[in-house]
Protein backbone atom coordinates (compact mmCIF):
# COMPACT_ATOMS: atom_id res chain seq x y z
CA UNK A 1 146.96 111.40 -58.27
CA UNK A 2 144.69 112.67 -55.17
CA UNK A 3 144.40 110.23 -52.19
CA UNK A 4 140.95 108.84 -53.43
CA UNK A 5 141.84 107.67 -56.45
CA UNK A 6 145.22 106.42 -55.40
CA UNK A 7 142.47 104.43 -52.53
CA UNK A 8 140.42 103.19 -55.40
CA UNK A 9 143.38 102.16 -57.89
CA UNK A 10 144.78 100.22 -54.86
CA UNK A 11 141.53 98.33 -53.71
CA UNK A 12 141.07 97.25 -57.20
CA UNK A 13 144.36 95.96 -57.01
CA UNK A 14 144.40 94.24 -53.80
CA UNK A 15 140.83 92.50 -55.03
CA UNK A 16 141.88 91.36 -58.26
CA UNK A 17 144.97 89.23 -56.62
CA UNK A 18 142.99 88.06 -54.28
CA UNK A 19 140.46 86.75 -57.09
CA UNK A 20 143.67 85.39 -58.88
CA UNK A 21 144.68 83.90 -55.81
CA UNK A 22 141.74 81.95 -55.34
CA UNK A 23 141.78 80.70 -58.99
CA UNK A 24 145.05 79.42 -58.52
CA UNK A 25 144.70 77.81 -54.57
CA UNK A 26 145.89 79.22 -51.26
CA UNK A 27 149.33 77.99 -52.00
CA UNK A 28 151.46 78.72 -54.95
CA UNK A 29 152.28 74.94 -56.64
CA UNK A 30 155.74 75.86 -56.22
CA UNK A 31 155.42 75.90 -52.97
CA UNK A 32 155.52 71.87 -51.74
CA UNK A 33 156.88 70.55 -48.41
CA UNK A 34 157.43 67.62 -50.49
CA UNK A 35 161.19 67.50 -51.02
CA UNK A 36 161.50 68.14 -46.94
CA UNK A 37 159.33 64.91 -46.33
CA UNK A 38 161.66 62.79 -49.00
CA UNK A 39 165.10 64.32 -46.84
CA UNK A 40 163.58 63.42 -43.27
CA UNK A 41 161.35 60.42 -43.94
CA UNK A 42 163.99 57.52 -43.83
CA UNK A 43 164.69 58.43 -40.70
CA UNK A 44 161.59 57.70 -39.23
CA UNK A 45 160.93 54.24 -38.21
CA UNK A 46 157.90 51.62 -37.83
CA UNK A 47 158.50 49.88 -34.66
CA UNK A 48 156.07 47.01 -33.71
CA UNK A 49 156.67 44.54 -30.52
CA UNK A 50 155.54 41.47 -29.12
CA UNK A 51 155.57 40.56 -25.50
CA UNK A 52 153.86 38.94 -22.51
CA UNK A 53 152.32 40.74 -19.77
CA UNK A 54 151.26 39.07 -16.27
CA UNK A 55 147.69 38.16 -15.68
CA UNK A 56 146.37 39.39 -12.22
CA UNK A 57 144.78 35.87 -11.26
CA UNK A 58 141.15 35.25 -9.08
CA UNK A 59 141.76 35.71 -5.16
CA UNK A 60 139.82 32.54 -4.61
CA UNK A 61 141.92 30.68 -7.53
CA UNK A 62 144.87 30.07 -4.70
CA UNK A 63 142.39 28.62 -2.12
CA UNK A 64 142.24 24.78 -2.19
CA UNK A 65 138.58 24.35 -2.01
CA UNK A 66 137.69 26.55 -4.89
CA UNK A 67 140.74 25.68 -7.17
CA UNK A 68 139.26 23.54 -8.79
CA UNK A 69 136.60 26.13 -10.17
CA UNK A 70 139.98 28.13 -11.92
CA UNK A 71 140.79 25.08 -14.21
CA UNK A 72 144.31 25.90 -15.85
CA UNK A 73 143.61 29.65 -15.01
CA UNK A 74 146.46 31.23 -17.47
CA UNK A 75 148.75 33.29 -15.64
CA UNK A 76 150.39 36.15 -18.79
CA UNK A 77 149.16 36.88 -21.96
CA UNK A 78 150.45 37.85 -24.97
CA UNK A 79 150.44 41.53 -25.80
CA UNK A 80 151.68 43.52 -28.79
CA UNK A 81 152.11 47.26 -29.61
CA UNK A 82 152.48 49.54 -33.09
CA UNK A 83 154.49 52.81 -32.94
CA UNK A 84 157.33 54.88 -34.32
CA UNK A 85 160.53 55.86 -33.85
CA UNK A 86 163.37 58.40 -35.08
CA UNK A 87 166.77 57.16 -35.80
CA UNK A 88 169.40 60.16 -34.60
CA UNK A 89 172.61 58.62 -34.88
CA UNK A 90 173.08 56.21 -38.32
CA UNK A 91 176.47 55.07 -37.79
CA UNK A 92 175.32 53.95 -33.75
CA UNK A 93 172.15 52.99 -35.41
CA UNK A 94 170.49 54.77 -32.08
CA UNK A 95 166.17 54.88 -32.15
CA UNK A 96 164.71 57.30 -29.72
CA UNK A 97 160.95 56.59 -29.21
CA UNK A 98 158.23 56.37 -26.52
CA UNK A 99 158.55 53.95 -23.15
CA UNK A 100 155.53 53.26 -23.56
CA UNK A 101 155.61 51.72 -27.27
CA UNK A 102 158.09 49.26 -26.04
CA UNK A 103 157.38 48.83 -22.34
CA UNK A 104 156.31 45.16 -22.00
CA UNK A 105 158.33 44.12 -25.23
CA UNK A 106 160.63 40.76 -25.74
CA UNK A 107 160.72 41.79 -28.94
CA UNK A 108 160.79 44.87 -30.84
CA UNK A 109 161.01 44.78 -34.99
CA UNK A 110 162.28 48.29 -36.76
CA UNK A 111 160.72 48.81 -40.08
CA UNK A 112 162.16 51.34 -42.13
CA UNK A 113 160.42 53.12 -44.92
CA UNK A 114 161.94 51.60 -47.68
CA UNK A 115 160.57 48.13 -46.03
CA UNK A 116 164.06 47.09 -44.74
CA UNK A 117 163.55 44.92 -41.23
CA UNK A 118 165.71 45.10 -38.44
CA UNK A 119 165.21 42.93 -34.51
CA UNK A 120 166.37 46.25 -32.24
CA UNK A 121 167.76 46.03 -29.18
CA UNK A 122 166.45 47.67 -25.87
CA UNK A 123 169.39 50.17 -24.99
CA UNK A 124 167.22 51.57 -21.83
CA UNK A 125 163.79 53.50 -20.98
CA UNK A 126 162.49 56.00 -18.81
CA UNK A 127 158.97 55.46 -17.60
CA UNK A 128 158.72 58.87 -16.07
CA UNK A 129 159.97 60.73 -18.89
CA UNK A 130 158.24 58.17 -21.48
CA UNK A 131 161.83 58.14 -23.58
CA UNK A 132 163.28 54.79 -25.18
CA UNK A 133 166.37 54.30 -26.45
CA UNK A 134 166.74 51.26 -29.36
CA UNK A 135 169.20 50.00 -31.29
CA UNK A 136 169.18 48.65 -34.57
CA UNK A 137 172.54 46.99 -36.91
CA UNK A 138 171.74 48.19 -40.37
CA UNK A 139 173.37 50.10 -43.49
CA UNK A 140 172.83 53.51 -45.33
CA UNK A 141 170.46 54.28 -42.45
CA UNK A 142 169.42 58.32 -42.39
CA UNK A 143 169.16 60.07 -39.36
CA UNK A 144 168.11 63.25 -38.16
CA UNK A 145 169.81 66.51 -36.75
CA UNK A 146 168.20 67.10 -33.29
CA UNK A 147 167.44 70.67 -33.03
CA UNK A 148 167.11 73.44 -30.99
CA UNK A 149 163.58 73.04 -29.00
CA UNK A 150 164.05 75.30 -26.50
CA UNK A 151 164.29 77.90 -29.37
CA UNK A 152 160.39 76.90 -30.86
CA UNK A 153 158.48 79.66 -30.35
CA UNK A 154 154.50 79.77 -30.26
CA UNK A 155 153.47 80.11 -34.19
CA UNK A 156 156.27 78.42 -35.60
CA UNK A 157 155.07 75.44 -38.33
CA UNK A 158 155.77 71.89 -37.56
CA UNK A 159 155.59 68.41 -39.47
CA UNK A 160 154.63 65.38 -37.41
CA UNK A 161 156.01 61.80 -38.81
CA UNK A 162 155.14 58.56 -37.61
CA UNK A 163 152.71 55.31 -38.13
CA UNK A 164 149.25 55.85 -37.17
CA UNK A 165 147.16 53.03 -36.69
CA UNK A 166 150.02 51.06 -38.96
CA UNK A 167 148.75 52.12 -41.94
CA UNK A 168 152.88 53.15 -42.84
CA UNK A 169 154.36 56.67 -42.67
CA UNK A 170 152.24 59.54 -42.38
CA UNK A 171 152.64 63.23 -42.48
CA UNK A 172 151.12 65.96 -41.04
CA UNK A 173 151.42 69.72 -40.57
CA UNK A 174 150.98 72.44 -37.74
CA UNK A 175 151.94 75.18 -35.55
CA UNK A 176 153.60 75.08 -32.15
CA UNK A 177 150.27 75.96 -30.08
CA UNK A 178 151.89 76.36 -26.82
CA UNK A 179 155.31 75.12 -25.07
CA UNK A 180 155.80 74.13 -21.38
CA UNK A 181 152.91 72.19 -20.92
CA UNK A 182 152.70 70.47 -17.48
CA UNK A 183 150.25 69.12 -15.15
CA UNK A 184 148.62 67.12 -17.25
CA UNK A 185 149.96 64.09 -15.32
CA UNK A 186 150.44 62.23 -18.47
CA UNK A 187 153.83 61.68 -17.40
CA UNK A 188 155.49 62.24 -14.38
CA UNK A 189 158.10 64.96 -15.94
CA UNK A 190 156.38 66.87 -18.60
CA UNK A 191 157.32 70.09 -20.17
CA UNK A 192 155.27 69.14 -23.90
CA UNK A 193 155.24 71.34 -26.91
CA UNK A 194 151.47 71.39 -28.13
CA UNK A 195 150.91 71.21 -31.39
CA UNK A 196 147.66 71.44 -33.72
CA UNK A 197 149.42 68.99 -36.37
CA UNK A 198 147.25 65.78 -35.92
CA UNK A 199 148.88 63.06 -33.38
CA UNK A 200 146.82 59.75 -33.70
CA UNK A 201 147.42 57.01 -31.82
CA UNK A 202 150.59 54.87 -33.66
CA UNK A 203 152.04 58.47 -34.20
CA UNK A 204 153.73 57.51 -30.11
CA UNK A 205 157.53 57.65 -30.62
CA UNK A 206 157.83 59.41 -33.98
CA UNK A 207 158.97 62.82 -35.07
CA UNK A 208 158.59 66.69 -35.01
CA UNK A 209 159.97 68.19 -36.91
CA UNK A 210 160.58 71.99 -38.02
CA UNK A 211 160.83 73.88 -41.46
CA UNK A 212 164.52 72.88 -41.42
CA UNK A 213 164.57 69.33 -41.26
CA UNK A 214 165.93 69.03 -37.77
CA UNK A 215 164.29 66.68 -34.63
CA UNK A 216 162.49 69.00 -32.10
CA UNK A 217 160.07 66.63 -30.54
CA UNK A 218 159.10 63.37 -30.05
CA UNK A 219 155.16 62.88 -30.53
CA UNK A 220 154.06 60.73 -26.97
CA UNK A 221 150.27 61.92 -26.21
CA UNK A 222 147.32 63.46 -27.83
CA UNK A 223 144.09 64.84 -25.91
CA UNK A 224 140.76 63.85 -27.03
CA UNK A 225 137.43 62.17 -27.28
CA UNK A 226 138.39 58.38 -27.25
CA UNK A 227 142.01 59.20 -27.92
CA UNK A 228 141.43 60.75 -31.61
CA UNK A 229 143.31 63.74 -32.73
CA UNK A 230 141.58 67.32 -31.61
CA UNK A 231 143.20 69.54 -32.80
CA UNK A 232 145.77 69.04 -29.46
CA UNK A 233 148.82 66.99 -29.84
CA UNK A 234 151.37 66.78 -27.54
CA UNK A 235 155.24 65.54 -28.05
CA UNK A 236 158.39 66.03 -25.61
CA UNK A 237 160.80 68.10 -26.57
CA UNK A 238 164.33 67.06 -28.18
CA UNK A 239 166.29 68.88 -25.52
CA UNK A 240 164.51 66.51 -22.81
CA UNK A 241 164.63 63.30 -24.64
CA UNK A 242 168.22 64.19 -25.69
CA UNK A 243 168.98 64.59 -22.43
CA UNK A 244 167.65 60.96 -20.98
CA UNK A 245 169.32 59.42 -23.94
CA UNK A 246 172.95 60.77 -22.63
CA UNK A 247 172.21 59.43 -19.58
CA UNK A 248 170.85 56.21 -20.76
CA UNK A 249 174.05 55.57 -23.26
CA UNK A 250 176.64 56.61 -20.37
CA UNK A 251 174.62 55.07 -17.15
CA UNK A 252 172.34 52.10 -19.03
CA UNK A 253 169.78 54.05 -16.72
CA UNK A 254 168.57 57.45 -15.78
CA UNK A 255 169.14 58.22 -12.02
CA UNK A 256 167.70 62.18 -11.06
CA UNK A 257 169.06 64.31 -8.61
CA UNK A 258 166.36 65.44 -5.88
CA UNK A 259 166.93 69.02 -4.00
CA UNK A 260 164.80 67.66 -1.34
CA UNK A 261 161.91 70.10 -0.69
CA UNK A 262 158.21 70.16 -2.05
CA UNK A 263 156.79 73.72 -3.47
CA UNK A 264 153.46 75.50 -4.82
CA UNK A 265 153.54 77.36 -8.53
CA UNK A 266 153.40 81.09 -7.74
CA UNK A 267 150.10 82.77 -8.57
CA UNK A 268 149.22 86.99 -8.78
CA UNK A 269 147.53 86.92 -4.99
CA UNK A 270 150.73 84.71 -4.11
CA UNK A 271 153.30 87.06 -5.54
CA UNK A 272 151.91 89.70 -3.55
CA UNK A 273 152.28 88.55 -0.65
CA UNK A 274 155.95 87.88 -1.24
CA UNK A 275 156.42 91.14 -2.69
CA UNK A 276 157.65 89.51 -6.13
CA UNK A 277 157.28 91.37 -9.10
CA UNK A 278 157.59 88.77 -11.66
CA UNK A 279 154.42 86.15 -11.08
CA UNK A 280 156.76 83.07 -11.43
CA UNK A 281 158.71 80.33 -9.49
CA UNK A 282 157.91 78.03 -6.49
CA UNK A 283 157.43 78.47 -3.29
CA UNK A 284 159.28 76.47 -1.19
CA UNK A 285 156.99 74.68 1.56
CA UNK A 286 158.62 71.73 3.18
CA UNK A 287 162.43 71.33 3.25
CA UNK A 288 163.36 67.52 3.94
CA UNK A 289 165.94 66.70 6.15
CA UNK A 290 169.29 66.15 5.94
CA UNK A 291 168.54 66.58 2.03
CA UNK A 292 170.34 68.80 -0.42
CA UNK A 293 168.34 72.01 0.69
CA UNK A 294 168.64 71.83 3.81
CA UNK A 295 172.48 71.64 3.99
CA UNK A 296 172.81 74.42 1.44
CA UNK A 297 170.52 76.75 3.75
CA UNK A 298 167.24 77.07 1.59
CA UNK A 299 164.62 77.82 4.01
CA UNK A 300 160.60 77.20 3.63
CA UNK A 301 159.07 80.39 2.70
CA UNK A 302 161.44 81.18 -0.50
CA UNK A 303 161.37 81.40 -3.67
CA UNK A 304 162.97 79.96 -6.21
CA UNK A 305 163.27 81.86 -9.74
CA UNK A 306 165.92 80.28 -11.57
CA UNK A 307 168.27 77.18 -11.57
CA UNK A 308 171.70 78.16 -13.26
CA UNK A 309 170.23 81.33 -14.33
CA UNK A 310 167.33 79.75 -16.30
CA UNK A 311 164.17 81.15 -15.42
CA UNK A 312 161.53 79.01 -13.42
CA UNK A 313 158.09 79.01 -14.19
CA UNK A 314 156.99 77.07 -11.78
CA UNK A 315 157.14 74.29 -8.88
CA UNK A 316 156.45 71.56 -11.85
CA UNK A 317 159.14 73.29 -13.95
CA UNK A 318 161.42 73.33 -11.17
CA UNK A 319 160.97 69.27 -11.13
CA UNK A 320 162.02 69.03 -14.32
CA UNK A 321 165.10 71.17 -14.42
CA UNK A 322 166.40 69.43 -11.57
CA UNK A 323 165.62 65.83 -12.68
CA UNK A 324 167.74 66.25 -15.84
CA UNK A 325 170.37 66.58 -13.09
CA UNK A 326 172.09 63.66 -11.43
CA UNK A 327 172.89 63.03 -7.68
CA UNK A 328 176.20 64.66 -6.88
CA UNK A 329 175.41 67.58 -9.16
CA UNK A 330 175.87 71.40 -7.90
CA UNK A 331 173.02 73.87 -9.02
CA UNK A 332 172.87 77.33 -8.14
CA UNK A 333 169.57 78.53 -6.71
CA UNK A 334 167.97 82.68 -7.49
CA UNK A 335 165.92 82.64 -4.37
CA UNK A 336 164.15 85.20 -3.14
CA UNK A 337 164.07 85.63 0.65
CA UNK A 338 162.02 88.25 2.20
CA UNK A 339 162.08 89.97 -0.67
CA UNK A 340 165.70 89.95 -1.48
CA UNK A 341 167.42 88.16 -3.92
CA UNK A 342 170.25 85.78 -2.86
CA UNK A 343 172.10 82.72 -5.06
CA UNK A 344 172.43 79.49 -3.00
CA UNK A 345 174.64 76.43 -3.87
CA UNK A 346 173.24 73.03 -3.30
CA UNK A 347 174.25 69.45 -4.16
CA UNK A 348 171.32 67.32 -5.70
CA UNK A 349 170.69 63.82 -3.59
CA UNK A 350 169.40 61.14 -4.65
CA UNK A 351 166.01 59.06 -4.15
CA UNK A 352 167.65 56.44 -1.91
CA UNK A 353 168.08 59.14 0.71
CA UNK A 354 165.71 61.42 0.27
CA UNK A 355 161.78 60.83 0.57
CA UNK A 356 160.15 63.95 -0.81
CA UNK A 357 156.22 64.07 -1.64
CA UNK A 358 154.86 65.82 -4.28
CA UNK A 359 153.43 69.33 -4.10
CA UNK A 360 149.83 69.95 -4.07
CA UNK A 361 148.17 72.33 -6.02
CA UNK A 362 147.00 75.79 -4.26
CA UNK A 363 143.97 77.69 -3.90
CA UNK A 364 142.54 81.03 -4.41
CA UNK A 365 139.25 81.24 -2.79
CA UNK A 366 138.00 82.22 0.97
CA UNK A 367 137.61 79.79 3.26
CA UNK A 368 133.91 79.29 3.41
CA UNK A 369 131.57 76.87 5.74
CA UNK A 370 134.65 75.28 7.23
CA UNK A 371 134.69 74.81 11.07
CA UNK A 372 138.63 74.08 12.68
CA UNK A 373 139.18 72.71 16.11
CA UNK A 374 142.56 72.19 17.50
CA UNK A 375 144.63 69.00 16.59
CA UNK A 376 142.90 66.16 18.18
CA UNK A 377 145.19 63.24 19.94
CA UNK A 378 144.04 60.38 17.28
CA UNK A 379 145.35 62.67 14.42
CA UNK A 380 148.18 60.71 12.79
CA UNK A 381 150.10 64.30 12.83
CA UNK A 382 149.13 64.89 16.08
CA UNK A 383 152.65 65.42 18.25
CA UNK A 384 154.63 65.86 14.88
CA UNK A 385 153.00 69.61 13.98
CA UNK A 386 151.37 72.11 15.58
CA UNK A 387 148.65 74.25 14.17
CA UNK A 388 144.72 74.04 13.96
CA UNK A 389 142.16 71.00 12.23
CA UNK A 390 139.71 71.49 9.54
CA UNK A 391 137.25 69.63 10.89
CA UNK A 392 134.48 70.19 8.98
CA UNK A 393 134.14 71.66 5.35
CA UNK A 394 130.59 72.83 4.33
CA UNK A 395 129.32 70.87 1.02
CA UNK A 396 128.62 73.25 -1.76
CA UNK A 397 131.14 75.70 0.00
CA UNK A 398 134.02 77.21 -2.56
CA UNK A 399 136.68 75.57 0.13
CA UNK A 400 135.32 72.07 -0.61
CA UNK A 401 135.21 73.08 -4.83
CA UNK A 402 139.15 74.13 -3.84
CA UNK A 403 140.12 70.79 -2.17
CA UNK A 404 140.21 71.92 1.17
CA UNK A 405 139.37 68.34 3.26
CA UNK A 406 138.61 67.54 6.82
CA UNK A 407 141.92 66.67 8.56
CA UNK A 408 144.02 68.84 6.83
CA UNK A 409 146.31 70.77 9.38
CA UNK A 410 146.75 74.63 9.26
CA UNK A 411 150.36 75.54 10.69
CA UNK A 412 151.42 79.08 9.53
CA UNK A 413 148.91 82.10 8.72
CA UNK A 414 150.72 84.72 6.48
CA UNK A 415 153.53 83.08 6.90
CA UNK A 416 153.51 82.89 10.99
CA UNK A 417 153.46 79.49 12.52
CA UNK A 418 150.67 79.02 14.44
CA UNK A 419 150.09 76.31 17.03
CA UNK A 420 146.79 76.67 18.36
CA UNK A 421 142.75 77.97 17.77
CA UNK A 422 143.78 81.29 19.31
CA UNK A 423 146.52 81.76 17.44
CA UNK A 424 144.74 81.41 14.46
CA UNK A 425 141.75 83.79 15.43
CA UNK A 426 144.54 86.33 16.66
CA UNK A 427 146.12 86.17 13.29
CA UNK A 428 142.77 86.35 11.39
CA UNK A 429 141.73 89.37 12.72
CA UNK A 430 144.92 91.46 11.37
CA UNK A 431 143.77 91.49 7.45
CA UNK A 432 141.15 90.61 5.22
CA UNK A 433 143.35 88.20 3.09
CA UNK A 434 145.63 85.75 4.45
CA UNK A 435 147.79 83.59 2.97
CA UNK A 436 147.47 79.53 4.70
CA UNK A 437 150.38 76.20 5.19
CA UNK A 438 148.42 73.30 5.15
CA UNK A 439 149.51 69.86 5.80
CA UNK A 440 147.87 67.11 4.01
CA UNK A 441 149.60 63.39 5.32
CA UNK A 442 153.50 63.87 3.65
CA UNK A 443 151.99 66.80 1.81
CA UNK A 444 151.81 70.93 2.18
CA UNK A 445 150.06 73.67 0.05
CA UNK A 446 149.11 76.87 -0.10
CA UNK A 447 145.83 78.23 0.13
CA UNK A 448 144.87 82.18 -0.05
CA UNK A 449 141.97 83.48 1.50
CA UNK A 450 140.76 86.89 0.76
């Protein structure tokens, strides 16, 4: 057979499955994710709560001449909340679900799906990581196997389980869209798995799941218009919330190590100017004293890749490795130091003795319309830093659209400290990009110029 009839018998082929296809569905109807939902669906839980929450009361109500205008002013309300929940240990009776779906709550009720009841009792909660752990003393209770979420890769299909809107257990089904989500100050450690499989608000606190049955996620946030699924779901991923629950069962709380310095996210213009070749890690900015850093030797300027040989994305990623961590902990820091790599030892601190700010995001644009004077003697740095003032930042100007504000403090250029307007001009005049500290109140950032 030549090569275009061999072409032709194949098309013909290829077209008349496809018509068959399309007859039949897009999915074979032996193909059902039915018996999966049966397996994994008794694990996930209704929970519903009822609570009072404090009532911020009138200024003037407490002054005795207009008291009596605030007659029997209440002072809480009542408040009540619908969610989910995944039981992962039967014989404990353990519930891992959202902070929030329970935050508030003097009582929490456990509905399973085969209607069974159950009062649960608060075990402990993370606000910043938005994990709850409950507990619940019932029979023939299913759990599920928490998997392996660090192992998800982008593409992979999903189920998400839960209660939306309490209309009972719901299903839906997606792909992992994207892992290591951050910055989306939803919470104040985040490292979400974004899925596509609709989240709606109830869904807080129950499952995702993968292809094999096993707990990869717990659903905590969706993203869009008036809270309604888009298309972009968010959940936290087992290996986190696994990780606060140990803590939470062994402490009753979860208390995180803190390194003690503050950092920037490494961009392309930033890498080159520390000669990295990987465009990852943070840049460390501030080191607090007497903290964890500082006694171990990490020095502003460096740059940390990895935390016990796992790779660091990021300064936000950094956060979260380390807050797994408790005070007391070693880590071993991959820094890189004037462009050699070194491995640095440090014991974690804790909050009580460290006060570290959060970093501040960088910039990549010049710096435009902005007029800098030296430190004036009313600045509340003044005395405590040297380096130059923006004074004044032209509106319209693409150092204002970056965040650049009047009163932030300049101290190093390229990485040289600088401690006055001629040292700044000096420095200025040696490149056409440049690389700027600034110090914003507790805060420093990076900004490039160029």
């Amino acid at each position: 057979m030549n090569r275009k009839i061999f072409s032709f018998v194949l098309t013909t082929v290829l077209l008349l499955g496809a018509t068959a296809s399309a007859t039949a569905g897009a999915i074979p109807r032996d193909v059902s994710l039915a018996p999966l939902v049966k397996e994994v669906s008794p694990a996930v839980v209704n929970i519903s709560t009822q609570g009072t929450v404090s009532i911020r009361q009138h200024p003037m109500a407490d002054d005795p001449m207009f008291r009596r205008f605030f007659p029997d002013q209440p002072t809480e309300r009542e408040t009540g909340s619908l969610g989910s929940g995944v039981i992962v240990d039967a014989d404990e009776g353990l519930i891992l679900t959202n902070h929030h779906v329970v935050e508030n709550a003097d009582e929490i009720t456990v509905q399973l799906v085969d209607g069974r009841e159950y009062e649960a009792e608060l075990v402990g909660s993370d606000e910043e990581s938005d994990v709850a752990v409950l507990k619940i003393d019932g029979e023939r209770l299913t759990d599920l196997k928490i998997g392996d979420s660090e192992g998800m890769e982008v593409g992979d299909y999903v189920l998400a389980l839960g209660n939306p809107f309490g209309l009972g257990h719901t299903v839906t089904s997606g792909i992992v869209s994207a892992k290591g989500r951050n910055g989306l100050n939803i919470e104040a450690y985040e490292d979400f798995i974004q899925t596509d499989a609709a989240i709606n608000r109830g869904n807080s606190g129950g499952a995702l799941i993968n292809l094999q049955g096993e707990l990869i996620g717990i659903n905590t946030a969706i993203l869009g218009p008036g809270g309604g699924n888009a298309g972009i779901g968010f959940a936290i991923p087992s290996a986190m919330a696994a990780a606060v629950m140990d803590q939470i069962l062994e402490y009753g709380e979860v208390t995180r190590g803190l390194l003690g310095i503050t950092g920037s996210a490494v961009n392309s213009v930033i890498a080159e100017f520390y000669e990295l070749e990987d465009v990852r890690g943070a840049v460390v900015t501030d080191v607090s004293e007497d903290s964890g850093a500082e006694k171990a030797g990490v020095k502003v300027d460096d740059v940390i890749v990895a935390v016990d040989g796992e790779e660091i994305s990021n300064f936000q990623d950094l956060r979260n490795v380390i807050g797994l961590r408790r005070p007391g902990e070693a880590v071993e820091l991959s820094v890189i130091r004037d462009g050699k790599s070194r491995k640095i030892s440090a014991i974690l601190g804790s909050r009580e003795s460290i006060q570290v700010a959060r970093a501040e995001p960088e910039t990549t644009d010049a710096l435009r319309g902005v007029r800098l004077t030296e430190i004036p003697s009313d600045h509340p740095l003044s005395g405590e830093v040297e380096g130059v003032m923006v004074e004044q930042v032209a509106r319209g100007s693409s150092a204002q659209r970056q965040g650049l504000q009047p009163g932030d403090i300049i101290t190093a250029v390229n990485k040289k400290a600088i401690d006055s307007m001629s040292d700044f001009n000096r420095l200025l005049g040696s490149t056409d990009r440049y690389l700027l500290k600034v110090q914003r109140g507790a805060g420093i950032f990076l900004v490039v110029l160029s």
